[in-house]
Protein backbone atom coordinates (compact mmCIF):
# COMPACT_ATOMS: atom_id res chain seq x y z
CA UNK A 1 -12.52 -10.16 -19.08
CA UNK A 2 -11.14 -13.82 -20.19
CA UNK A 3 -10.50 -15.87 -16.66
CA UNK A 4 -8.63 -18.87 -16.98
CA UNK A 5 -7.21 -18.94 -13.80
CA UNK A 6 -9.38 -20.81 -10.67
CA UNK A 7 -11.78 -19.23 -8.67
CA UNK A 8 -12.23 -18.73 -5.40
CA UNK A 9 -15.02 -20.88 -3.92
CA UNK A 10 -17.42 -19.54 -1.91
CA UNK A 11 -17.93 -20.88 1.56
CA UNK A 12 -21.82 -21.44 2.56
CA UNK A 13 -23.83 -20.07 -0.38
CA UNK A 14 -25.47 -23.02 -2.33
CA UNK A 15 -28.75 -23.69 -3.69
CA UNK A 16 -30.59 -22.87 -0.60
CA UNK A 17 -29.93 -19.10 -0.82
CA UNK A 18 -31.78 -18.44 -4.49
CA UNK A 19 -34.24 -16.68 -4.64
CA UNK A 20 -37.78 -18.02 -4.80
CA UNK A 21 -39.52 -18.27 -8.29
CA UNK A 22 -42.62 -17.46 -6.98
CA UNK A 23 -40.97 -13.95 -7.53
CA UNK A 24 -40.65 -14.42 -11.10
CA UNK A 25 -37.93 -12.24 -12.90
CA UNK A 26 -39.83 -11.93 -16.35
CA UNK A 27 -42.36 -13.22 -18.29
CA UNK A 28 -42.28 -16.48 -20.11
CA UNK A 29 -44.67 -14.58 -22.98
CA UNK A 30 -41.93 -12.18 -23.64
CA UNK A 31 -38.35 -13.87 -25.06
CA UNK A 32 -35.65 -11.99 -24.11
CA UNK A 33 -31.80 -12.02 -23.95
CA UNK A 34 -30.20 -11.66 -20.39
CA UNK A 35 -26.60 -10.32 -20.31
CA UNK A 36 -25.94 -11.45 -17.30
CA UNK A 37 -22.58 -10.35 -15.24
CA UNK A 38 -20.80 -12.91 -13.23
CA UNK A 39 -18.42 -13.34 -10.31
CA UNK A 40 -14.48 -12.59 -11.50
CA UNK A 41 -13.08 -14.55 -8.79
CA UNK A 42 -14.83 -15.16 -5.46
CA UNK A 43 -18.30 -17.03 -6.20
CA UNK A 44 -20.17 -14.68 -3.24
CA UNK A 45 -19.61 -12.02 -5.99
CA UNK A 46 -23.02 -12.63 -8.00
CA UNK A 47 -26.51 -11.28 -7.20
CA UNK A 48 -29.84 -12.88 -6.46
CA UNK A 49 -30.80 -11.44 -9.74
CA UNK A 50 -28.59 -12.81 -11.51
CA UNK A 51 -29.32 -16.23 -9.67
CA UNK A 52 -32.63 -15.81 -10.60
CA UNK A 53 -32.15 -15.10 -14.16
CA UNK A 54 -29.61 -18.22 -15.09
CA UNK A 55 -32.85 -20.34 -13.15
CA UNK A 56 -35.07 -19.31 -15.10
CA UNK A 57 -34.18 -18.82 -18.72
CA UNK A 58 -34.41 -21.40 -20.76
CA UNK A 59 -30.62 -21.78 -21.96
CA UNK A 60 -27.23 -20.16 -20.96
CA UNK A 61 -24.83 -19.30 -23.46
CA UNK A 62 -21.37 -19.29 -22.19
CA UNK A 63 -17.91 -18.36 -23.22
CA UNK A 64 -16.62 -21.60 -22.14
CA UNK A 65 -19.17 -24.47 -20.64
CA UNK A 66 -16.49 -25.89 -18.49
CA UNK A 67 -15.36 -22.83 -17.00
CA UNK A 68 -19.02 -21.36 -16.09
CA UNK A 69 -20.29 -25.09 -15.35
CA UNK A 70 -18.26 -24.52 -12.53
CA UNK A 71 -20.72 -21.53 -11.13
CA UNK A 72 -23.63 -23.58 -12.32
CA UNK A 73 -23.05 -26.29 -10.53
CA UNK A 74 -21.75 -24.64 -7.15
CA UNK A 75 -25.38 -23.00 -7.25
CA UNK A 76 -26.88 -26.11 -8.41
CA UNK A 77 -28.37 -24.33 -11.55
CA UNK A 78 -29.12 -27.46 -13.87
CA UNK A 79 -30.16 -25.83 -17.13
CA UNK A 80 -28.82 -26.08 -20.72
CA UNK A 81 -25.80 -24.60 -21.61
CA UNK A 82 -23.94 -24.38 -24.96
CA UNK A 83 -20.89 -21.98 -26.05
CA UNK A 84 -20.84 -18.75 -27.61
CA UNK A 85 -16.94 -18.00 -28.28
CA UNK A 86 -15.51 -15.58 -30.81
CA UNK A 87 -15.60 -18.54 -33.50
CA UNK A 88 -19.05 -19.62 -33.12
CA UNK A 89 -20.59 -16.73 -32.37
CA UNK A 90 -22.07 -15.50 -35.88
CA UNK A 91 -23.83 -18.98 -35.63
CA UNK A 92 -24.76 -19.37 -32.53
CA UNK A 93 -26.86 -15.86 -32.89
CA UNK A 94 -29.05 -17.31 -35.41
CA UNK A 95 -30.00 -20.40 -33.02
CA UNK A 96 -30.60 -17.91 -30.14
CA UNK A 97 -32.52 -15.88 -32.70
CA UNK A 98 -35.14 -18.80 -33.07
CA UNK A 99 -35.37 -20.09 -30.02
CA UNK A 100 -36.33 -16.15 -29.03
CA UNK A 101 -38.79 -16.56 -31.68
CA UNK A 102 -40.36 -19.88 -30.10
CA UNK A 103 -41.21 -17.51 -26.75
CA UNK A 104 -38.05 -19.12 -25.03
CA UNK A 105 -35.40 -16.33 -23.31
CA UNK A 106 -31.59 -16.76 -23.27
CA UNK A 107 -28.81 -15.75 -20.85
CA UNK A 108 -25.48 -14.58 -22.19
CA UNK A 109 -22.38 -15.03 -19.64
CA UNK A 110 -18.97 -15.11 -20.31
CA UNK A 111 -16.00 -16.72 -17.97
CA UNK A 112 -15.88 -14.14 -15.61
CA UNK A 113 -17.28 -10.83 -15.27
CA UNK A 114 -19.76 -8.36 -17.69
CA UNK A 115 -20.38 -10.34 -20.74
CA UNK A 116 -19.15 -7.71 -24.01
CA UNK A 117 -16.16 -6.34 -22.02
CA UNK A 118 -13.23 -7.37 -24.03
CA UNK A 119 -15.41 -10.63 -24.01
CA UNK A 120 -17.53 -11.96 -26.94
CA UNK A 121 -20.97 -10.97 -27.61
CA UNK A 122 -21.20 -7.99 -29.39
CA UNK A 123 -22.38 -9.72 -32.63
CA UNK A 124 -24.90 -11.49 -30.59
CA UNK A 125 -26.28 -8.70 -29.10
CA UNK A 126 -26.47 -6.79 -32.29
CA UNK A 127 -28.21 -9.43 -34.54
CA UNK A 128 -30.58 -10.26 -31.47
CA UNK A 129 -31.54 -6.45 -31.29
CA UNK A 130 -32.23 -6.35 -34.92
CA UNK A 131 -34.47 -9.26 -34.72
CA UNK A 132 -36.79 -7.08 -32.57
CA UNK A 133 -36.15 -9.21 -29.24
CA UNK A 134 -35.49 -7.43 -25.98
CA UNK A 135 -32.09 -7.25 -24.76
CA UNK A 136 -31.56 -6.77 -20.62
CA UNK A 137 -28.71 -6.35 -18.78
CA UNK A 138 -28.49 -7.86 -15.30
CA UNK A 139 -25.64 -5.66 -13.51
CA UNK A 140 -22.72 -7.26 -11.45
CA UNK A 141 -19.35 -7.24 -11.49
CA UNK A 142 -16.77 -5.82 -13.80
CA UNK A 143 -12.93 -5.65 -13.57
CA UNK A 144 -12.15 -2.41 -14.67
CA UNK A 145 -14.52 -0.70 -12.63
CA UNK A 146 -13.65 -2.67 -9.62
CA UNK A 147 -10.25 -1.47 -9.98
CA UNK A 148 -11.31 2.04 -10.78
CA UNK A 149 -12.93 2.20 -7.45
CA UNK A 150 -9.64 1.24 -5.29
CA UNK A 151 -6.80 2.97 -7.77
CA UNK A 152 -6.84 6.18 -6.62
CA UNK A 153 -6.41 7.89 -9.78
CA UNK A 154 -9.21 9.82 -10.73
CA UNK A 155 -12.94 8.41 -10.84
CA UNK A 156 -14.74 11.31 -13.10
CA UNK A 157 -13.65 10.55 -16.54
CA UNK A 158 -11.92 7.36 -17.92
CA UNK A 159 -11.15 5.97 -21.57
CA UNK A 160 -11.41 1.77 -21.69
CA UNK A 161 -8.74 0.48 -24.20
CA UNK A 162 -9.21 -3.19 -23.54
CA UNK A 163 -6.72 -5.23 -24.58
CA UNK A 164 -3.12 -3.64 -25.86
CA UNK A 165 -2.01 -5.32 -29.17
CA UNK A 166 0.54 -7.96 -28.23
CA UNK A 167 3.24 -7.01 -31.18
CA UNK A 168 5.78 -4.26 -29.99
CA UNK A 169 4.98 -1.68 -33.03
CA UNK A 170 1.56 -1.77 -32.92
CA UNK A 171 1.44 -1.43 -29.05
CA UNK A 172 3.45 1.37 -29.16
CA UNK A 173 1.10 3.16 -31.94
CA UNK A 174 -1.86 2.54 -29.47
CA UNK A 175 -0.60 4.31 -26.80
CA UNK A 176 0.10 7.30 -29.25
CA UNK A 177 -2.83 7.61 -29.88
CA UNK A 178 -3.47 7.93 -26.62
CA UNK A 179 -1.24 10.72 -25.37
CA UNK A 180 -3.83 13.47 -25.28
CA UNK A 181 -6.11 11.07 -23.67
CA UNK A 182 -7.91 12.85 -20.80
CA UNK A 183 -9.43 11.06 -18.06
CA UNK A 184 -7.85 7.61 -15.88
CA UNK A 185 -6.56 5.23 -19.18
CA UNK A 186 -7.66 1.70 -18.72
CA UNK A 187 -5.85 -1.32 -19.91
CA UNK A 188 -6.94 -5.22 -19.34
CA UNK A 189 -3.52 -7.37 -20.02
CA UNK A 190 -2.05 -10.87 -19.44
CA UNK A 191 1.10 -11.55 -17.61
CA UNK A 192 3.67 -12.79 -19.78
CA UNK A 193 3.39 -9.11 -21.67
CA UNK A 194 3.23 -7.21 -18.05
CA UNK A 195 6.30 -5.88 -18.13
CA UNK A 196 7.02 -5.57 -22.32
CA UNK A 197 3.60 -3.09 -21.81
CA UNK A 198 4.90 -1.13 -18.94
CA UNK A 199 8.15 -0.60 -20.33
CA UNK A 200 6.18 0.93 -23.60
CA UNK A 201 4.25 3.11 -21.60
CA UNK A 202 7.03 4.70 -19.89
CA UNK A 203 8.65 5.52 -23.48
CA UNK A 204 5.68 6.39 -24.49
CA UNK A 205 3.46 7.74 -21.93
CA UNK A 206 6.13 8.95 -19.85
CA UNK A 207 7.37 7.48 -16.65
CA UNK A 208 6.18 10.01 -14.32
CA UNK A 209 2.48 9.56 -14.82
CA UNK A 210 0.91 7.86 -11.61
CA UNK A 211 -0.53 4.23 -12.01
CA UNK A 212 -2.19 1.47 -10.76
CA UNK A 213 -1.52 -2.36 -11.42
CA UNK A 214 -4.53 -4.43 -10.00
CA UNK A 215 -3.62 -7.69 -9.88
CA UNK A 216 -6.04 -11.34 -9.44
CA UNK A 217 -9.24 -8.72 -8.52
CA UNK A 218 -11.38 -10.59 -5.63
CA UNK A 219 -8.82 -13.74 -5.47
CA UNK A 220 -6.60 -14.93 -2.95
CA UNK A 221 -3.37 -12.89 -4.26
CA UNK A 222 -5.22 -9.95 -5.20
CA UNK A 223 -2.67 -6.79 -4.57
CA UNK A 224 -2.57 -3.53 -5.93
CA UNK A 225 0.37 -0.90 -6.71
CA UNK A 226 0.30 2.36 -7.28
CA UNK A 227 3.08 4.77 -7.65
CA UNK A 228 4.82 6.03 -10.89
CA UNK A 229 4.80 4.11 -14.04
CA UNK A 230 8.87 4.06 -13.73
CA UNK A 231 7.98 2.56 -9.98
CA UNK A 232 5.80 -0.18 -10.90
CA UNK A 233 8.02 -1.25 -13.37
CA UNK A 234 11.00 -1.37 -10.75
CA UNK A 235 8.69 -3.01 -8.14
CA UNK A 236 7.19 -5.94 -10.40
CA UNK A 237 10.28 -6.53 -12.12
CA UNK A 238 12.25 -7.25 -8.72
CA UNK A 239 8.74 -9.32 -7.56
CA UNK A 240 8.50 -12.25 -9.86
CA UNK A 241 5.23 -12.87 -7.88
CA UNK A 242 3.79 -9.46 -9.21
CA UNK A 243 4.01 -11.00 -12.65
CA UNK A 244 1.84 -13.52 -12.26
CA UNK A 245 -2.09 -13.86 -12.61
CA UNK A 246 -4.82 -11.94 -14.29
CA UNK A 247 -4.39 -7.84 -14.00
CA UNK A 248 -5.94 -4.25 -14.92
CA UNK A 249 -3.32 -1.38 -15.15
CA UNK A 250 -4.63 1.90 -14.92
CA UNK A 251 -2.96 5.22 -15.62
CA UNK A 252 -3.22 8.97 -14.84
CA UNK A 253 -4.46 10.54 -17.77
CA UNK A 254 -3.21 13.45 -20.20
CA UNK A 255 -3.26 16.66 -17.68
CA UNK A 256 -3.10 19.09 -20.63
CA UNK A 257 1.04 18.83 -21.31
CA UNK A 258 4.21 16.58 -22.36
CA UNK A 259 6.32 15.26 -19.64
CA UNK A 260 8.51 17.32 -21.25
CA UNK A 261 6.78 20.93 -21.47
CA UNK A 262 5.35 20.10 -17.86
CA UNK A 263 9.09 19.71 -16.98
CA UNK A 264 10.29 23.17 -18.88
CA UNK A 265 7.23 24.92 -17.20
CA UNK A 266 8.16 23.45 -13.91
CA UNK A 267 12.14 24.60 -14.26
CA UNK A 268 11.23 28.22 -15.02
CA UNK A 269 8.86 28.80 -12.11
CA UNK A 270 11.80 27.74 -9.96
CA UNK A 271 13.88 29.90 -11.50
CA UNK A 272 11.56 32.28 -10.77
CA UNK A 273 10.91 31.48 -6.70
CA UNK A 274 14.89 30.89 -6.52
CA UNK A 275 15.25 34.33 -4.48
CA UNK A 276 11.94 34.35 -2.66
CA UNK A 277 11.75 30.70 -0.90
CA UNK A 278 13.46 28.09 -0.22
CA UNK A 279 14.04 24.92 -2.31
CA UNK A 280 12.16 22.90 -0.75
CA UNK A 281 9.22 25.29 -0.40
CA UNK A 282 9.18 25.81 -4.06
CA UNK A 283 9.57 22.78 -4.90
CA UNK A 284 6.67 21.66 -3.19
CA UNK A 285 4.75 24.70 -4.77
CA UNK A 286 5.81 23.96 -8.75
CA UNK A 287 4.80 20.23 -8.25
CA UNK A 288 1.64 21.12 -7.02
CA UNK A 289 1.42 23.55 -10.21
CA UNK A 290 2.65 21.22 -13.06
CA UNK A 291 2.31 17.73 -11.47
CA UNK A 292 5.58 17.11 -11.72
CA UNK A 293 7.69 15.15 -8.89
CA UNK A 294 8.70 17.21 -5.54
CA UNK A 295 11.73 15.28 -5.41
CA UNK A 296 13.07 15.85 -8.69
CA UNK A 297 12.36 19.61 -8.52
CA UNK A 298 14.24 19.98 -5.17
CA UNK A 299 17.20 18.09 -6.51
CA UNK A 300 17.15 19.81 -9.76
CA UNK A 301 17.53 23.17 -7.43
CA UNK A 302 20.25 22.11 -5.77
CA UNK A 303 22.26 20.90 -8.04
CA UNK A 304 22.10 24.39 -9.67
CA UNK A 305 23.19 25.56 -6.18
CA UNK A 306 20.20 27.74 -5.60
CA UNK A 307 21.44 28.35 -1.67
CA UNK A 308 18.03 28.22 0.96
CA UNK A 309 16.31 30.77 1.96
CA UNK A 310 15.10 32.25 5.28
């Protein structure tokens, strides 16, 4: 995920605490490619393998040099570094492919988090795999799964959908296609469409489905909401501060009906408890059943005038 925003520094880990190369990662006989996750905010956020790695190899390929100079140096990592953006990249993969070929082994990072993840390097990856070089991934940190973990929605099955398209039609057709979408739906997106994409998923997606918006993940105004899609949308429209930063929004998936048929199942099982229970009792009962909202079910019963029961 693209971080343009600055990071949080780190307070006491510097050169001192990588690890040793007499414990050499890999061997300077094989060339390999490193995709190497790094911090998305605070610098403590990388591991001692990935410290070792960016040592070690012989060049760093970055997303941009300026931004991840800025990690370099704060770990005093001196070694090479050129770019490898979405406009070089085709290029750049052919220079990486020979210097593999000389014996010498690459790292691939991007500005923040797990290189590949709505980040360049695909191409890269591809053409070096072709070649017949290795390609190893160094695990760290990514952004959607770091929000996944906090949400609350559920963890079991989720669908990655990167980056919405940024014109209104085409958003909207994305999201259709993602109705029937089972599992946690997970969305990367930029603040000054935050609210234009919430808006379409509520006419869309409907604005009953529970959500998260993870906002500035491992920074110093990192918050997270959760409540209703229709919520959210109330709560970071009224908090110009919510609208600001770098955020993941994550929503309940498809539960196997419309808001609309979940809503028609959810009024005839009243109807049907009317005489037996109470309003609020069966209320609570249907929105267990059908997911929908307790509150709406109990004030859809009374203002049918369904009198309580003993």
């Amino acid at each position: 995920m693209t971080r343009k925003t600055p990071v949080i520094e780190s307070a006491n880990l510097q050169a001192d605490c990588l690890p040793s190369n007499n414990a050499a990662e890999h061997s300077k006989k094989i060339a390999s490619l490193y995709v190497v996750a790094t911090p998305i905010g605070n610098l403590d956020d990388i591991t001692a393998r990935a410290l070792l790695i960016l040592q070690q190899v012989d060049l760093i390929a970055a997303e941009d040099t300026r931004h991840s100079r800025r990690l370099l140096d704060h770990y005093q990592i001196k070694n090479r570094l050129v770019s490898l953006h979405d406009h070089n990249e085709d290029s750049r993969a052919q220079q990486i492919i020979d210097l593999l070929a000389k014996g010498q082994s690459v790292a691939l990072i991007s500005d923040a988090g797990t290189p590949l993840i709505s980040d360049p390097g695909y191409s890269l990856v591809a053409k070096v795999r072709e070649a017949g070089f290795a390609v190893l991934p160094i695990p760290g940190v990514s952004a959607l799964i770091a929000a996944l973990s906090v949400a609350g929605l559920p963890t079991d099955r989720f669908f990655f959908a990167g980056f919405l398209p940024a014109k209104a039609q085409a958003r909207t057709k994305a999201l259709e296609n993602l109705i029937q979408q089972q599992g946690t739906l997970i969305f990367y997106e930029s603040p000054h469409r935050l609210l234009a994409t919430l808006e379409t998923m509520i006419a869309v997606l409907g604005g009953e489905r529970q959500a998260c918006v993870a906002r500035e993940i491992t920074k110093h105004f990192e918050t997270y909401l959760t409540a209703s899609l229709s919520e959210l949308l109330a709560q970071v429209t009224a908090d110009p501060n919510q609208q600001k930063g770098e955020f993941v929004l994550l929503v309940e998936g498809f539960s196997g009906q419309t808001p609309d048929a979940a809503w028609k199942e959810a009024c005839r099982w009243l109807e049907e408890l009317k005489d037996v229970m109470p309003p609020s009792k069966a209320s609570a009962l249907v929105a267990r059943m059908t997911g929908t909202k307790k509150k709406d079910l109990y004030q859809w019963m009374l203002d049918r005038g369904f009198a309580s029961k003993a």
